[in-house]
C-alpha atoms as a PDB file:
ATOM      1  CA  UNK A   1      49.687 -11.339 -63.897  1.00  0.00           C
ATOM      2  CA  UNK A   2      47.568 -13.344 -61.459  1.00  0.00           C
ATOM      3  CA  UNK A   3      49.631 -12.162 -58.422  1.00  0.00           C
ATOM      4  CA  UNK A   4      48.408  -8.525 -59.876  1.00  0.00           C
ATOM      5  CA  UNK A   5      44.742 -10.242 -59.680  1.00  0.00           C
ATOM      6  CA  UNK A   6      44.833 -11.852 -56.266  1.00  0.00           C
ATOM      7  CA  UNK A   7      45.822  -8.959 -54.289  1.00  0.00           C
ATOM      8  CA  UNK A   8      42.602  -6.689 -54.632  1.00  0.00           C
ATOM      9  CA  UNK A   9      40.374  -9.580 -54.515  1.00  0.00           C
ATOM     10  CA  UNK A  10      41.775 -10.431 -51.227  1.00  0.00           C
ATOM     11  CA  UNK A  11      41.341  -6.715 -50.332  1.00  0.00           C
ATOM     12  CA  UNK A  12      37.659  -6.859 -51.478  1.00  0.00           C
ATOM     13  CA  UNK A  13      37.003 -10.043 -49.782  1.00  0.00           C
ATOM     14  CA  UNK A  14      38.430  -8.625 -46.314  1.00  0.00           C
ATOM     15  CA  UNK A  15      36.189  -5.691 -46.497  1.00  0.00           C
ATOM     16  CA  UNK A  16      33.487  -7.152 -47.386  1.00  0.00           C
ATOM     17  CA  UNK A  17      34.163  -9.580 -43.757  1.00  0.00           C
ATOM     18  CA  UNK A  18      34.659  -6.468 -42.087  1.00  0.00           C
ATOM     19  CA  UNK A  19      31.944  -4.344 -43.089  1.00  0.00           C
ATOM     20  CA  UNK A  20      29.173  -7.421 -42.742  1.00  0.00           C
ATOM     21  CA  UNK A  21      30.506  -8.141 -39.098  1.00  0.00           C
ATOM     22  CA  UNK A  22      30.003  -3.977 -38.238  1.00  0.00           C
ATOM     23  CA  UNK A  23      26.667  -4.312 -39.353  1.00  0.00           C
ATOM     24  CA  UNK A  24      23.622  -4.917 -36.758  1.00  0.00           C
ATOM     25  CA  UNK A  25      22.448  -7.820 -37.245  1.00  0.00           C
ATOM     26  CA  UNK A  26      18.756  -7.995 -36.741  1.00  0.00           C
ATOM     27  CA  UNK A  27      16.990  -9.605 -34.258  1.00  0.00           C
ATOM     28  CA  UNK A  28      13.392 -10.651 -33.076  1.00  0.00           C
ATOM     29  CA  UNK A  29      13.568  -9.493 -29.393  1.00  0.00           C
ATOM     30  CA  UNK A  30      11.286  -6.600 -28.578  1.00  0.00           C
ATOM     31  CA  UNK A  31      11.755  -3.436 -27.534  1.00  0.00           C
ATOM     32  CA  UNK A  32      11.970  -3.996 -23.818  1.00  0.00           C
ATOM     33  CA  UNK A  33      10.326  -1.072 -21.140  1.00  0.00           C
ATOM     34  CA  UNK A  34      12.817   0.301 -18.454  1.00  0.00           C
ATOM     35  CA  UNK A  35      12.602  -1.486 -15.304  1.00  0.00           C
ATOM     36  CA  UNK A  36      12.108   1.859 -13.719  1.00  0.00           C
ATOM     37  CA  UNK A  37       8.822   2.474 -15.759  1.00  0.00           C
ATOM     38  CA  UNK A  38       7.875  -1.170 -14.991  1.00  0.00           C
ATOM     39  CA  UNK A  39       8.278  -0.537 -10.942  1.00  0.00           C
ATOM     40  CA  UNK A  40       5.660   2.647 -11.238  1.00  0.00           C
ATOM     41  CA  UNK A  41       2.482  -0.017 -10.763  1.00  0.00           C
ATOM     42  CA  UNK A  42       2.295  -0.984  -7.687  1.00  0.00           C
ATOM     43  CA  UNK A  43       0.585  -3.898  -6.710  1.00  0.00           C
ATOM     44  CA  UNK A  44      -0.964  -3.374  -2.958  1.00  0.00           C
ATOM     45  CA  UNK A  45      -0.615  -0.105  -0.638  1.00  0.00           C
ATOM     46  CA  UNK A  46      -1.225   0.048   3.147  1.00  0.00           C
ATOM     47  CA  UNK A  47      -3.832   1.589   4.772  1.00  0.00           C
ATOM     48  CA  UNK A  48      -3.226   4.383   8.200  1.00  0.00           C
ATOM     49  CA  UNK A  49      -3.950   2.389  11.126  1.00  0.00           C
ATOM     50  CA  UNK A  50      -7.314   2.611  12.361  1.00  0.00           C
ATOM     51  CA  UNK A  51      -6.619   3.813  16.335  1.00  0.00           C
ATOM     52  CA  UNK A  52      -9.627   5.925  17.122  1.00  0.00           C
ATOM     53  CA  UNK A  53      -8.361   4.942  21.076  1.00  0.00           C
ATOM     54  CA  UNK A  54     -11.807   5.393  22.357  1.00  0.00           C
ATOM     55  CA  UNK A  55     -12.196   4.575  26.021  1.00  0.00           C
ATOM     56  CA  UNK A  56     -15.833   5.404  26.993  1.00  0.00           C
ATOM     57  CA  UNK A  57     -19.305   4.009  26.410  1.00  0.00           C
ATOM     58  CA  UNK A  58     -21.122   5.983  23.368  1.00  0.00           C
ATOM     59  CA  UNK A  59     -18.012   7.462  22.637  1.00  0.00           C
ATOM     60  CA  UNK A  60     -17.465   8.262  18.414  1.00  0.00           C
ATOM     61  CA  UNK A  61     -14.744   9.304  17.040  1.00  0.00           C
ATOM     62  CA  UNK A  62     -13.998  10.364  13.380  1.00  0.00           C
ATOM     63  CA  UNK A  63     -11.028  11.849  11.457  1.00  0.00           C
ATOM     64  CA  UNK A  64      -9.706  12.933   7.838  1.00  0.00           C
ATOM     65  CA  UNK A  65      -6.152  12.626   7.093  1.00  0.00           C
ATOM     66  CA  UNK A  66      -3.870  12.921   3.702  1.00  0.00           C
ATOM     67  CA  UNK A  67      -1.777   9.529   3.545  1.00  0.00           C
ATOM     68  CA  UNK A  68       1.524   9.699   1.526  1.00  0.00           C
ATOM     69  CA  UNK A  69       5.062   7.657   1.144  1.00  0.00           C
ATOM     70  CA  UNK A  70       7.093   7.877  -1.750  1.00  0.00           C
ATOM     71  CA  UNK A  71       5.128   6.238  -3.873  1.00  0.00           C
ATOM     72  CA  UNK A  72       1.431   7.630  -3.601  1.00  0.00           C
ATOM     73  CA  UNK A  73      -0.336  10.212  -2.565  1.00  0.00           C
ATOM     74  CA  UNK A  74      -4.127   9.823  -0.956  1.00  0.00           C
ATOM     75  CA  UNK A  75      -6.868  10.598   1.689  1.00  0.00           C
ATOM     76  CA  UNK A  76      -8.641   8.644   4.098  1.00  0.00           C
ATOM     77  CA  UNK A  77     -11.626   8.321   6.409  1.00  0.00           C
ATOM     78  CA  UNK A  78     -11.896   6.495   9.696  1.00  0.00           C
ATOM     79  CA  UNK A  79     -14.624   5.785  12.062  1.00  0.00           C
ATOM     80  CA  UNK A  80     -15.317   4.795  15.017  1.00  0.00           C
ATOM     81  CA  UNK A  81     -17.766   3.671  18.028  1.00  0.00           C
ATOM     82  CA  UNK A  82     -18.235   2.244  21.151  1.00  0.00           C
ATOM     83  CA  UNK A  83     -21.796   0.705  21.953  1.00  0.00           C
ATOM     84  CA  UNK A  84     -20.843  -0.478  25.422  1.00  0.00           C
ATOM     85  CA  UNK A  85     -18.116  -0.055  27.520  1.00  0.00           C
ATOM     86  CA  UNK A  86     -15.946  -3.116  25.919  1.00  0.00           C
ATOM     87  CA  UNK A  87     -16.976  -3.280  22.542  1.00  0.00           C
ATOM     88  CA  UNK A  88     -15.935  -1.038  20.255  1.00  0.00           C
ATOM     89  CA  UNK A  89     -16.581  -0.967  15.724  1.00  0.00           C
ATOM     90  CA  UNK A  90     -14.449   0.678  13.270  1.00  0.00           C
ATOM     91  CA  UNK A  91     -14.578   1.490   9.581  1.00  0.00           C
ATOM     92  CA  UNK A  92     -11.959   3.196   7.286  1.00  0.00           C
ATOM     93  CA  UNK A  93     -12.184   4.261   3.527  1.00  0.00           C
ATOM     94  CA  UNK A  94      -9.149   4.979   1.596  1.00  0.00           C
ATOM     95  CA  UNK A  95      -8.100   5.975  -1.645  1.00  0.00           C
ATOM     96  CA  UNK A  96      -5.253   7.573  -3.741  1.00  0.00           C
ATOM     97  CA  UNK A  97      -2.580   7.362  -6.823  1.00  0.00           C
ATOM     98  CA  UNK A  98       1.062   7.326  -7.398  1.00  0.00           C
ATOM     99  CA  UNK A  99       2.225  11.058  -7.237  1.00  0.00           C
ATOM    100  CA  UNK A 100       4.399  10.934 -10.186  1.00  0.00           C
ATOM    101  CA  UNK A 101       1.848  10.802 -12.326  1.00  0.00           C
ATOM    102  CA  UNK A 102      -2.244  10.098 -12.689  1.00  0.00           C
ATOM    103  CA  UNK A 103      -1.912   7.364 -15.279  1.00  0.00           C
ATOM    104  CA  UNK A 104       0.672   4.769 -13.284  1.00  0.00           C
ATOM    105  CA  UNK A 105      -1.152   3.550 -10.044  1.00  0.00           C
ATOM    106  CA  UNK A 106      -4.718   4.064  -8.392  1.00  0.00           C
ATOM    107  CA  UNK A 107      -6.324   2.487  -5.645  1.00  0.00           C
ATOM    108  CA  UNK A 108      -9.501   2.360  -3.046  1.00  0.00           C
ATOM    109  CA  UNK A 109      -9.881   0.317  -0.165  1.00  0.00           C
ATOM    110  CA  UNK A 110     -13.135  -0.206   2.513  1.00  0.00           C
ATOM    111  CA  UNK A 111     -12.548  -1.833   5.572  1.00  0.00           C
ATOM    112  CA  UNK A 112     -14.368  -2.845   8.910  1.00  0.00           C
ATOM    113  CA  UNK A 113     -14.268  -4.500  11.809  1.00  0.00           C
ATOM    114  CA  UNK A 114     -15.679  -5.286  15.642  1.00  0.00           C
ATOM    115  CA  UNK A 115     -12.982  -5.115  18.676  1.00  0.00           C
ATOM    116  CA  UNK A 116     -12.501  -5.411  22.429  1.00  0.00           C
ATOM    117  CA  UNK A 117     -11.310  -2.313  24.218  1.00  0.00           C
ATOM    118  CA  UNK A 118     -10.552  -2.350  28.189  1.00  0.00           C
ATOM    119  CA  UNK A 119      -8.500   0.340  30.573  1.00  0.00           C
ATOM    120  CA  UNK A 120      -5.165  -1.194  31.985  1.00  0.00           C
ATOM    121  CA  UNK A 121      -4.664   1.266  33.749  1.00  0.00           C
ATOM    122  CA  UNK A 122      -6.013   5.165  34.387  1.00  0.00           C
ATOM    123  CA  UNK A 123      -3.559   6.436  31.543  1.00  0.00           C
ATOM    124  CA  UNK A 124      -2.795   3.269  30.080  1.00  0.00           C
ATOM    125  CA  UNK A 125      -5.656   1.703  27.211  1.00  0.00           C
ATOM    126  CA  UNK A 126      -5.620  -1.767  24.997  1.00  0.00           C
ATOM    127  CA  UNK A 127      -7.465  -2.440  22.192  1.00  0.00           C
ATOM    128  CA  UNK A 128      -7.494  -5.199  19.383  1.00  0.00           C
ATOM    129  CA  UNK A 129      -9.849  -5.229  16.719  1.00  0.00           C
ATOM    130  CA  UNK A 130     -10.652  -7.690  14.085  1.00  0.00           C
ATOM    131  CA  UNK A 131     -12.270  -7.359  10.519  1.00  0.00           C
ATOM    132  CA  UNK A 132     -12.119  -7.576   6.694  1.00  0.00           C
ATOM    133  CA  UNK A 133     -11.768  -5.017   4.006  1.00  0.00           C
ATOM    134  CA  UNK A 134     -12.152  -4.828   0.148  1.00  0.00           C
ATOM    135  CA  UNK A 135     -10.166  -3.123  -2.304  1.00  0.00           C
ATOM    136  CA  UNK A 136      -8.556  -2.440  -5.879  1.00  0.00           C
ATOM    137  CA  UNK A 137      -5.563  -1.326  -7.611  1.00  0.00           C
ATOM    138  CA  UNK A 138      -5.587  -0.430 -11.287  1.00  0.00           C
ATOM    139  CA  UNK A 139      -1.996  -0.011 -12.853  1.00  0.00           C
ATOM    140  CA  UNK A 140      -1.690   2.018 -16.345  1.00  0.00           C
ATOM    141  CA  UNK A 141       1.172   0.067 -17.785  1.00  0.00           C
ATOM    142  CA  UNK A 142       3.200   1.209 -20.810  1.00  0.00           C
ATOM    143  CA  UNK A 143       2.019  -1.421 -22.877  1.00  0.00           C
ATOM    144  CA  UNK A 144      -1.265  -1.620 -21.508  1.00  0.00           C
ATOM    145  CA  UNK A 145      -3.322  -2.250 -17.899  1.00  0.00           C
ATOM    146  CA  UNK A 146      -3.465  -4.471 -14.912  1.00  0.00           C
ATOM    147  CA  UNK A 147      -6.364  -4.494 -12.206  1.00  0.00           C
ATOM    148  CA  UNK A 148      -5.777  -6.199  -8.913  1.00  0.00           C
ATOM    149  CA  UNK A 149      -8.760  -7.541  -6.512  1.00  0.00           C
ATOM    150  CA  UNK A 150      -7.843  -7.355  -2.726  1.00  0.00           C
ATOM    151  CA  UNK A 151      -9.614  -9.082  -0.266  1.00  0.00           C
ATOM    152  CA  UNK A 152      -7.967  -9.149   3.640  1.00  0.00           C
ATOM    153  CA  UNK A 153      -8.585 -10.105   6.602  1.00  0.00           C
ATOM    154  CA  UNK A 154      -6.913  -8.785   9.640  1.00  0.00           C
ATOM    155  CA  UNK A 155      -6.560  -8.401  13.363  1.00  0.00           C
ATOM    156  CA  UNK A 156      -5.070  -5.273  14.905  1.00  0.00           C
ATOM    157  CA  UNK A 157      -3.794  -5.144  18.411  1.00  0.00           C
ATOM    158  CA  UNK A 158      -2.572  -1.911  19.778  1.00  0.00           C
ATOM    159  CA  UNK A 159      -1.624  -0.154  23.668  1.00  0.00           C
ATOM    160  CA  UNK A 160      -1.962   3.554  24.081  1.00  0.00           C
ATOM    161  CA  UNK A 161      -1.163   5.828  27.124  1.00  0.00           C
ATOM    162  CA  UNK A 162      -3.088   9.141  27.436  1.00  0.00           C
ATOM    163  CA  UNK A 163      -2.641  12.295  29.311  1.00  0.00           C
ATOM    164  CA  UNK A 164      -5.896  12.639  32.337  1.00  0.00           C
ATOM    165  CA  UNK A 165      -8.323  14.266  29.801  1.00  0.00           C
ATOM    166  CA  UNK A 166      -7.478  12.354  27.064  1.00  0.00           C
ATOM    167  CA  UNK A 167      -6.124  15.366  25.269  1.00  0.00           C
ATOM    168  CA  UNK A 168      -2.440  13.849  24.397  1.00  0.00           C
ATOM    169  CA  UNK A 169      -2.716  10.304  23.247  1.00  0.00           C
ATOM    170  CA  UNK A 170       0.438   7.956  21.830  1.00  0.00           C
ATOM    171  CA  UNK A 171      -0.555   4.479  20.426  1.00  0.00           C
ATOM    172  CA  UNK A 172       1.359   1.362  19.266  1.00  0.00           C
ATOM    173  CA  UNK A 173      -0.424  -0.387  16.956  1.00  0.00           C
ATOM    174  CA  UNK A 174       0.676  -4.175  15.168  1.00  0.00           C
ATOM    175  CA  UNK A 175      -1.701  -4.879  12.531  1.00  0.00           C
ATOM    176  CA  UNK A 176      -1.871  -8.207  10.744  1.00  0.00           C
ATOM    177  CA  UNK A 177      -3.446  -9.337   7.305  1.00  0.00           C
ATOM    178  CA  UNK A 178      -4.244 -11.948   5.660  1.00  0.00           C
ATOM    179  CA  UNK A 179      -4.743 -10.650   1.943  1.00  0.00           C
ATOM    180  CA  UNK A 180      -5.930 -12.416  -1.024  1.00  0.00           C
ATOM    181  CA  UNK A 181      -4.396 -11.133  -4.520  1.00  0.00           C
ATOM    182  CA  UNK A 182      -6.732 -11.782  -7.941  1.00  0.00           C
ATOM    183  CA  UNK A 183      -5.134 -10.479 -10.801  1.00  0.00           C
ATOM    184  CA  UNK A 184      -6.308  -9.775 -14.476  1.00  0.00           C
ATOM    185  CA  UNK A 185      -4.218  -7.999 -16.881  1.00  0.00           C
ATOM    186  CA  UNK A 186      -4.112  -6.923 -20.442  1.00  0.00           C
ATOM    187  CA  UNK A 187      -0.381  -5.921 -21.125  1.00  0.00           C
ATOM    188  CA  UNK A 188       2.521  -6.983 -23.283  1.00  0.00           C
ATOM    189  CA  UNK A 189       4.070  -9.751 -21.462  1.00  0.00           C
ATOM    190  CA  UNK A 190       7.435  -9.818 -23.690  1.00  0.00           C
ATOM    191  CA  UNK A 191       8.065  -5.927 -23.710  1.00  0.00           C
ATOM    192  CA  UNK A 192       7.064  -5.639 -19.596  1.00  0.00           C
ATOM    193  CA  UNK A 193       9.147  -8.736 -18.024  1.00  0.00           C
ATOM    194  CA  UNK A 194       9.457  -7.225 -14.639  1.00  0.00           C
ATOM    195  CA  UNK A 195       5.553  -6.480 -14.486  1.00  0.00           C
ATOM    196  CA  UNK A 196       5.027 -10.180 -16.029  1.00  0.00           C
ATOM    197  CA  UNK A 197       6.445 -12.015 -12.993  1.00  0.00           C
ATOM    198  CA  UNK A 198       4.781 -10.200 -10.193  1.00  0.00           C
ATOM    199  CA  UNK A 199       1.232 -11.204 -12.230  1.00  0.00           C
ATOM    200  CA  UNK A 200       2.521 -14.324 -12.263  1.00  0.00           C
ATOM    201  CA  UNK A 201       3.523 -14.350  -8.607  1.00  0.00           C
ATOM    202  CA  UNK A 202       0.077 -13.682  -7.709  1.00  0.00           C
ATOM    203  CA  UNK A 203      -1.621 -16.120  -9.861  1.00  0.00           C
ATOM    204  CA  UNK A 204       0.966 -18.831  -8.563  1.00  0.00           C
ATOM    205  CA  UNK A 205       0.535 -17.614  -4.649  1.00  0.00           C
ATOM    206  CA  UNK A 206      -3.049 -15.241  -4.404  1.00  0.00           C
ATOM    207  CA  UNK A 207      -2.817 -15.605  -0.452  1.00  0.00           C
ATOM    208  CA  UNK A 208      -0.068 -13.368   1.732  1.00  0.00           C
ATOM    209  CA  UNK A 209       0.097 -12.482   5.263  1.00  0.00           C
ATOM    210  CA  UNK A 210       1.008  -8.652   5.526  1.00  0.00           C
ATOM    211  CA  UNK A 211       2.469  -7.444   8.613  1.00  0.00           C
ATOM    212  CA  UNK A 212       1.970  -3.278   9.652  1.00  0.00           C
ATOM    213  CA  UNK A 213       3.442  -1.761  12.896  1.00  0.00           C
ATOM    214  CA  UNK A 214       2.682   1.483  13.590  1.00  0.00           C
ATOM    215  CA  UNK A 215       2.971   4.503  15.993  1.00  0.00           C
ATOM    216  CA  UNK A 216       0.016   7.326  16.155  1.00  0.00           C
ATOM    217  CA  UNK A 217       0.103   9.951  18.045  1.00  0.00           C
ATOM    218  CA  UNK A 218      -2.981  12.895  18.941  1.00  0.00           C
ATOM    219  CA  UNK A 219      -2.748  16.309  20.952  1.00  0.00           C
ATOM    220  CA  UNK A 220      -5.432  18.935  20.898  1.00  0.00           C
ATOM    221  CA  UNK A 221      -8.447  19.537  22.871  1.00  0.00           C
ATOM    222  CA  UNK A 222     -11.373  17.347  23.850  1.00  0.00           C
ATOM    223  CA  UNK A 223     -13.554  17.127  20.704  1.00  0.00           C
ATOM    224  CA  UNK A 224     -11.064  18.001  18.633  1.00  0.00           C
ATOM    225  CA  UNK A 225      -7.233  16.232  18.238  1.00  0.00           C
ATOM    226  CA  UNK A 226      -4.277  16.741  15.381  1.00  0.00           C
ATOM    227  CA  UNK A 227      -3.251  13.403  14.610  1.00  0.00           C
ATOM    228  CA  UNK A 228      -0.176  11.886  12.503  1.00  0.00           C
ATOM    229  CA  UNK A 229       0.573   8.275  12.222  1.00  0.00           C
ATOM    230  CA  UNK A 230       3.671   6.588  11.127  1.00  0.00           C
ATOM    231  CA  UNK A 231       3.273   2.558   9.793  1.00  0.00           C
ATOM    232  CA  UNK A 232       5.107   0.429   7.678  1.00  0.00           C
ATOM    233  CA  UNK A 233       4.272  -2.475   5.308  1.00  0.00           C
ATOM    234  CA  UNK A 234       6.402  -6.404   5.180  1.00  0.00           C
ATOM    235  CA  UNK A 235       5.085  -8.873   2.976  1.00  0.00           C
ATOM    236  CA  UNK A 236       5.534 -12.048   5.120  1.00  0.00           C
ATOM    237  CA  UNK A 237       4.716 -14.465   2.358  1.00  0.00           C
ATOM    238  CA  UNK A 238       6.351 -12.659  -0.950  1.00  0.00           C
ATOM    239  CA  UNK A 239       9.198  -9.627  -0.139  1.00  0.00           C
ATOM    240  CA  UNK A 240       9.396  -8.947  -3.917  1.00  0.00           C
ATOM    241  CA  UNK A 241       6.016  -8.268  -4.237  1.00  0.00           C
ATOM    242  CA  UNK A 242       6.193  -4.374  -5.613  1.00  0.00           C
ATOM    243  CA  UNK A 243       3.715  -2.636  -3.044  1.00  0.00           C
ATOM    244  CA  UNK A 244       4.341   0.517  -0.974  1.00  0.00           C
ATOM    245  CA  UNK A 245       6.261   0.014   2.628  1.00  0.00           C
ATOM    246  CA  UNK A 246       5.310   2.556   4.490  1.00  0.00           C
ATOM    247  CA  UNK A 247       2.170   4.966   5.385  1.00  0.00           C
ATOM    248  CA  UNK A 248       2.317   8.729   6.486  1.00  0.00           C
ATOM    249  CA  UNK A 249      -0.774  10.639   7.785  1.00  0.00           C
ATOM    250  CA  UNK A 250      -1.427  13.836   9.403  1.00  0.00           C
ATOM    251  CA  UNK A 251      -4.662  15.390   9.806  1.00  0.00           C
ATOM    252  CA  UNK A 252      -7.810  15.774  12.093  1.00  0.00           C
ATOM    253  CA  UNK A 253     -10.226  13.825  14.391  1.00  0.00           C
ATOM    254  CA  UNK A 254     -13.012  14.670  15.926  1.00  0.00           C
ATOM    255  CA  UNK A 255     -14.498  12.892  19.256  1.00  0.00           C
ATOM    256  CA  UNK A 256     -17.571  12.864  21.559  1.00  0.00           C
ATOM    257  CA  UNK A 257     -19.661  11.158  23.706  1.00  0.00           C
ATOM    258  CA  UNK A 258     -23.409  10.151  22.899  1.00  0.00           C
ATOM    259  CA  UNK A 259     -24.463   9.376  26.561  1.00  0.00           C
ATOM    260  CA  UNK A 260     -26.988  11.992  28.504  1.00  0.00           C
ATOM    261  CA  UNK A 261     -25.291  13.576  31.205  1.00  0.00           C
ATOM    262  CA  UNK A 262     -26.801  12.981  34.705  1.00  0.00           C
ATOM    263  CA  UNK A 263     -27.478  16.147  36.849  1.00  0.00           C
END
């Protein structure tokens, strides 16, 4: 009789094991966002190299390009101007978002800076200009937001050969920043890991030196050239930053000369 008894109560014991080890236990981890989703804020984007290549005294030169890489989309404005023969100022505004989508990533940047700018050579030209710029970045993150303040410094030599009337120009450009990160962000640390340790990053190490080599190159007439620039983006200080690596442009620039011509 209690053989009869012990076998099902063995049976009911054994499922009981097995059906409490099938079931989920729960736990108090959060649900955590795909890395993929995390990567869409980006946390600093290169500007198109700023090579007006003027030459001449009271010579100005402006143009409006469309910037893009494969992880923004924008526009920017550059200036320039030479008020003697071996002086030359610049000044560049750029802004734009991440193309996948309005809400992940946008940015604006103003920058500006003095430079000396001699002929090598009847076709060849050097420049290097110096300057500082100002800027922001503000991410829509899953779980919330994150702003970042960019301040940089920079100096930005570049060589350029030109046809005789200046009407095909190439340029090599090697542009170096020094960039300071400040960070604030209002976001759900626990669910957003990935996004968690690049704020931290920059709150641990604000200062980086960024450096941006780039090729430009202009054809068209004499007040008016096509340009397109190539440049890309290495973090020097922190390579896992998340930031875009490389600027595209294409558009227009205009150019003339202020000086009265003599009879």
């Amino acid at each position: 009789m209690k053989k009869n008894l012990l076998v099902p109560l063995v049976a009911i014991v054994a499922c009981a094991i097995v059906l409490y080890s099938c079931y989920p236990y729960p736990t108090g981890s959060p649900d955590v966002v795909p890395e993929w989703r995390q990567k869409e804020n980006i946390y600093y984007v290169p500007s198109t190299p700023n090579t007006q290549l003027l030459s001449e005294k009271n010579d100005i030169g402006f143009s409006l390009v469309a910037s893009a890489s494969s992880q923004f989309s924008g526009v920017e404005t550059q200036a320039s101007y030479l008020p003697a023969k071996h002086i030359g100022l610049i000044a560049g505004y750029s802004s734009g978002k991440n193309e996948e989508s309005e809400t992940y990533m946008r940015f604006h940047k103003f920058e500006a800076g003095v430079g000396y700018v001699t002929s090598v050579s009847k076709a060849w030209h050097f420049e290097t200009y110096g300057g500082m710029g100002t800027g922001k970045i503000d991410n829509i993150h899953a779980t919330g937001s994150s702003a970042i303040h960019l301040t940089d410094f920079f100096i930005q030599p570049g060589f350029a050969v030109s046809s005789k009337k200046k009407t095909i120009q190439f340029g090599i450009v090697s542009k170096f920043s020094g960039v300071n990160f400040k960070a604030d962000s209002a976001f759900d640390n626990a669910k957003e890991p990935y996004s968690t340790s690049q704020i931290i990053a920059i709150h641990d190490q604000p200062f980086h030196i960024m450096w941006e080599p780039g090729l430009t190159f202009r054809v068209g007439w004499k007040n008016f050239l096509f340009h397109t620039s190539y440049s890309l983006s290495t973090d020097l200080t922190n390579s896992v930053l998340n930031r875009v690596t490389d600027n595209f442009s294409i558009g227009g620039a205009l150019r003339f000369n202020t000086s009265k011509k003599t009879k």
